[in-house]
C-alpha atoms as a PDB file:
ATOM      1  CA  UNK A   1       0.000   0.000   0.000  1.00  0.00           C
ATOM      2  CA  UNK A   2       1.688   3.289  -0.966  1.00  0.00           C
ATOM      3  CA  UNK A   3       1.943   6.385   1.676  1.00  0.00           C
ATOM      4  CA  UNK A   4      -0.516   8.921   1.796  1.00  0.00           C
ATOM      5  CA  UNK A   5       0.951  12.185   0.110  1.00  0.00           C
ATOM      6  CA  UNK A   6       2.063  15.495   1.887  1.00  0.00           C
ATOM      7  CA  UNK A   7       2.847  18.991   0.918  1.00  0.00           C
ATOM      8  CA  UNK A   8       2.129  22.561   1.217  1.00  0.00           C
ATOM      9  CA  UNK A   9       0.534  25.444  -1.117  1.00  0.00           C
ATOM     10  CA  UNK A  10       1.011  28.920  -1.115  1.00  0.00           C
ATOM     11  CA  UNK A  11      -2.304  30.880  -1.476  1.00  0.00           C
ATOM     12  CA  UNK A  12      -3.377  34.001  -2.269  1.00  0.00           C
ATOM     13  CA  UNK A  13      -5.962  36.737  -1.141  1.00  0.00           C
ATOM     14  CA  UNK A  14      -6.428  40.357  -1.916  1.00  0.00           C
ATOM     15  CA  UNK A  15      -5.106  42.404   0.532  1.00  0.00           C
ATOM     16  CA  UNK A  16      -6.343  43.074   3.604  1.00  0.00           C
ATOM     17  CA  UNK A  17      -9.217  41.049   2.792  1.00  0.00           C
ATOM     18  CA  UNK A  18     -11.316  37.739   2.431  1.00  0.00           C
ATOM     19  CA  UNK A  19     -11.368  37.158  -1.238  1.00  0.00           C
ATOM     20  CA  UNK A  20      -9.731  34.539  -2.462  1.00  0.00           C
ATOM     21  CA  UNK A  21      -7.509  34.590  -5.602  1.00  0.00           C
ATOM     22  CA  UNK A  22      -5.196  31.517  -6.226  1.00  0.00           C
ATOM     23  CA  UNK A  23      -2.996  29.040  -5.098  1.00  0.00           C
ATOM     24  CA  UNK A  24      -0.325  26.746  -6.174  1.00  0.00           C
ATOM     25  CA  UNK A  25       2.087  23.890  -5.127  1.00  0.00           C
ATOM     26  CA  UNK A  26       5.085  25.116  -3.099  1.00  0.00           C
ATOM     27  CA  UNK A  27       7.647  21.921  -4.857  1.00  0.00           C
ATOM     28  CA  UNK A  28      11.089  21.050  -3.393  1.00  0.00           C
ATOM     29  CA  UNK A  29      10.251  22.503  -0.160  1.00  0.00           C
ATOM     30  CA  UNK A  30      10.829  20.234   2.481  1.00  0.00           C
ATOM     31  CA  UNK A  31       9.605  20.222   6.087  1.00  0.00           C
ATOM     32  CA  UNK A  32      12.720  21.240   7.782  1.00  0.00           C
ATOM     33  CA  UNK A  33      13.190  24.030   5.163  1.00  0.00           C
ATOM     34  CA  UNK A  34      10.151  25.731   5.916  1.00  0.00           C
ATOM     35  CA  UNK A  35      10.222  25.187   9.455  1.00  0.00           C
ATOM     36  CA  UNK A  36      13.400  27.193   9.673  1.00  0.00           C
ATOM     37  CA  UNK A  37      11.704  30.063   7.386  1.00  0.00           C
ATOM     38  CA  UNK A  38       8.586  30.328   9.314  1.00  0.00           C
ATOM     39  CA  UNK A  39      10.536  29.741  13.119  1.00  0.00           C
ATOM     40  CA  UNK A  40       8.008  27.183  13.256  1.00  0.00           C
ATOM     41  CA  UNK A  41       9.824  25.241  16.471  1.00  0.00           C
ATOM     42  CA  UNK A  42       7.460  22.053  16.310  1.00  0.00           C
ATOM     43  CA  UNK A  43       9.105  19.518  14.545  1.00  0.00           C
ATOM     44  CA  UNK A  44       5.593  16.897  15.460  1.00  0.00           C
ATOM     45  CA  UNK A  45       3.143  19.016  13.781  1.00  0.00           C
ATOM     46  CA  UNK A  46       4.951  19.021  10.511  1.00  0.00           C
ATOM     47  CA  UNK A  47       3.938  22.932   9.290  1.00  0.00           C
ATOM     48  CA  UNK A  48       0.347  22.054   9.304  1.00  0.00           C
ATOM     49  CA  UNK A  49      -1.167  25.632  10.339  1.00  0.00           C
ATOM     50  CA  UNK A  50      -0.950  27.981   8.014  1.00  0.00           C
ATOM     51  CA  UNK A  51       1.683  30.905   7.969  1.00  0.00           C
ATOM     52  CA  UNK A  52       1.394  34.066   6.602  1.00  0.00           C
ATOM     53  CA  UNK A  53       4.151  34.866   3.967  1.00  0.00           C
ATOM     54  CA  UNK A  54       6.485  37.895   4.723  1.00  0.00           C
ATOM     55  CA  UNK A  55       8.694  40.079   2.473  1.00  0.00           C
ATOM     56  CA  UNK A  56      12.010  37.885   3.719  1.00  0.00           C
ATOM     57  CA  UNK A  57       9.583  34.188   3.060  1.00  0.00           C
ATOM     58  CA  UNK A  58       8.812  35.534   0.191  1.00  0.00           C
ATOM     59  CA  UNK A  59      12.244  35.900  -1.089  1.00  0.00           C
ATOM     60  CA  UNK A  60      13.155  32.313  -0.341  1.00  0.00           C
ATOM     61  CA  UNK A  61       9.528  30.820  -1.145  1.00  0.00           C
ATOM     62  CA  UNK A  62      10.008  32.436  -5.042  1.00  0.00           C
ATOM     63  CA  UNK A  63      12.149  29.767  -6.344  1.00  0.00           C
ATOM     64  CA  UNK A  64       9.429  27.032  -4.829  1.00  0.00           C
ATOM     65  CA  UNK A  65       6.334  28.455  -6.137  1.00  0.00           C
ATOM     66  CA  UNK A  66       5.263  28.400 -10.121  1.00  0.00           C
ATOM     67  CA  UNK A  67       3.305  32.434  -9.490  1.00  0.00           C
ATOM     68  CA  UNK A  68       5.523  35.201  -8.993  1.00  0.00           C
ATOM     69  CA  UNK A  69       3.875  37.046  -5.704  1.00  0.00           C
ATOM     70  CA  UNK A  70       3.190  40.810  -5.378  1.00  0.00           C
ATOM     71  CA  UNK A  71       2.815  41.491  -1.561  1.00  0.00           C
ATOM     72  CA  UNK A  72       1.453  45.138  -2.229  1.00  0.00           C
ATOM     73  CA  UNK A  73      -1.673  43.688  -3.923  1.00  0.00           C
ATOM     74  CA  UNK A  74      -2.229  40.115  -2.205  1.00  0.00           C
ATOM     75  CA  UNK A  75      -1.760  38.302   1.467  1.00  0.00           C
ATOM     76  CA  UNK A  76       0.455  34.878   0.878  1.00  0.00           C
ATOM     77  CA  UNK A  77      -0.001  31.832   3.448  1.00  0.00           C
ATOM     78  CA  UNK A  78       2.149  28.764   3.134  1.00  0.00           C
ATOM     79  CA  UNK A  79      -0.770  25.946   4.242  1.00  0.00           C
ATOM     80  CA  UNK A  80       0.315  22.047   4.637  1.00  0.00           C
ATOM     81  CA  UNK A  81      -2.103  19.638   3.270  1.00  0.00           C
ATOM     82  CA  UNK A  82      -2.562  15.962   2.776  1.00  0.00           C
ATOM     83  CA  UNK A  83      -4.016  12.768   1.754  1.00  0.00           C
ATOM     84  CA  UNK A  84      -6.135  10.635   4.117  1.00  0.00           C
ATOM     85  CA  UNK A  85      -4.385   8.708   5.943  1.00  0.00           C
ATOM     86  CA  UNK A  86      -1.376  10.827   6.509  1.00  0.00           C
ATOM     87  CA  UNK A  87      -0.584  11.622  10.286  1.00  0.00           C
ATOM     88  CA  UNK A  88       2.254  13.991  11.445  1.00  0.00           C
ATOM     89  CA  UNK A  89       4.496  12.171  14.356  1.00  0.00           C
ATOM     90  CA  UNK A  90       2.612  14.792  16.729  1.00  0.00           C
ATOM     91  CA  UNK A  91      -0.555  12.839  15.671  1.00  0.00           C
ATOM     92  CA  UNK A  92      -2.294  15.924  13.384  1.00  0.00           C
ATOM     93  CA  UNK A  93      -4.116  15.420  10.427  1.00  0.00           C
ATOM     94  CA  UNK A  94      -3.092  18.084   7.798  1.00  0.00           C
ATOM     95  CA  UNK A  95      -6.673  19.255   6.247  1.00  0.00           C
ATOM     96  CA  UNK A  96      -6.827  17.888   2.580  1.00  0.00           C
ATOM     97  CA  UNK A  97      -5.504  19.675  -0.833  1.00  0.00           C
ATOM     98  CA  UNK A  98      -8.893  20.205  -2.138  1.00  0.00           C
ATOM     99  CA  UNK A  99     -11.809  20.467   0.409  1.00  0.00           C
ATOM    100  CA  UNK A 100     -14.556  18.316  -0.599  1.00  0.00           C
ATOM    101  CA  UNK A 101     -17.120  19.514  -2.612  1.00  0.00           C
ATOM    102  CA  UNK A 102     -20.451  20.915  -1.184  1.00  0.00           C
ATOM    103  CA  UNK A 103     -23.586  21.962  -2.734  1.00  0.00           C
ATOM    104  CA  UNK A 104     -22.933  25.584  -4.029  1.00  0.00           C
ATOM    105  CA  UNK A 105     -18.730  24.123  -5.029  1.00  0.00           C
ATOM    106  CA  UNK A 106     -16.009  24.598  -2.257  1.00  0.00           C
ATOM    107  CA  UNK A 107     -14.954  27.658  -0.456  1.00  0.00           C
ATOM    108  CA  UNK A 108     -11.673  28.764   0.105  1.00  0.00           C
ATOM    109  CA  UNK A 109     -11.438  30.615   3.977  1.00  0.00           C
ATOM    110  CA  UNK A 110      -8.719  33.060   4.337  1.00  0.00           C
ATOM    111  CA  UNK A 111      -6.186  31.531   7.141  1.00  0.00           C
ATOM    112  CA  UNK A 112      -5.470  32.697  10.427  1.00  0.00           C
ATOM    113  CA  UNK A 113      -1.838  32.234  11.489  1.00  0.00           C
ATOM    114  CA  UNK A 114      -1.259  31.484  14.890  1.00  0.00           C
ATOM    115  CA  UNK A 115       0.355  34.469  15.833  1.00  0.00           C
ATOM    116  CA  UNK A 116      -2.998  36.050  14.848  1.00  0.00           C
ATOM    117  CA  UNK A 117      -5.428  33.484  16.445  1.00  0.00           C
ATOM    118  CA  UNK A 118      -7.416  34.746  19.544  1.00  0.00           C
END
């Protein structure tokens, strides 16, 4: 039986607000790589919140990501995702890649980081 998948996406949103505009694959970017970006101590929960993507990430990110990323018009988040099945050593599930679909299509929520959550 072959290992459920894992990765991470950046995504898009206009600034400043809730409007979803795009996302893509983040490729080559392994866990401990974006750990160290973010400052994301947890090596157990394996980047599964989302982060929000700063001028310096954004730098570094560029050469993973297929979109080139304008921070004066759009809020980036690096998000982890993955198939069913997966399970970080920390024992989180990672939401999956694409949500499931609902009656009026999927709807993409605009994350909150940590460092924003209440």
């Amino acid at each position: 039986m072959a290992e459920a998948e894992h990765g991470w996406v950046l995504e898009w949103f206009v600034k400043n607000g809730a409007e979803y505009v795009g996302r893509t694959d983040l490729t080559n970017a392994g866990v401990e790589w974006l750990q160290t970006l973010f400052g994301e101590p947890s090596a157990d929960d394996m980047m599964c919140s989302s982060y929000q993507v700063g001028a310096r990430q954004a730098q570094e990110l560029a050469a993973h990501a297929s979109q080139p990323m304008d921070l004066d018009r759009f809020d980036y988040y690096v998000s982890g995702w993955a198939e069913q099945g997966f399970r970080t050593p920390g024992g989180l599930y990672p939401p999956p890649k694409d949500p499931p679909a609902f009656i009026n299509g999927p709807v993409r929520i605009r994350p909150v980081p940590r460092d924003d959550a209440q």
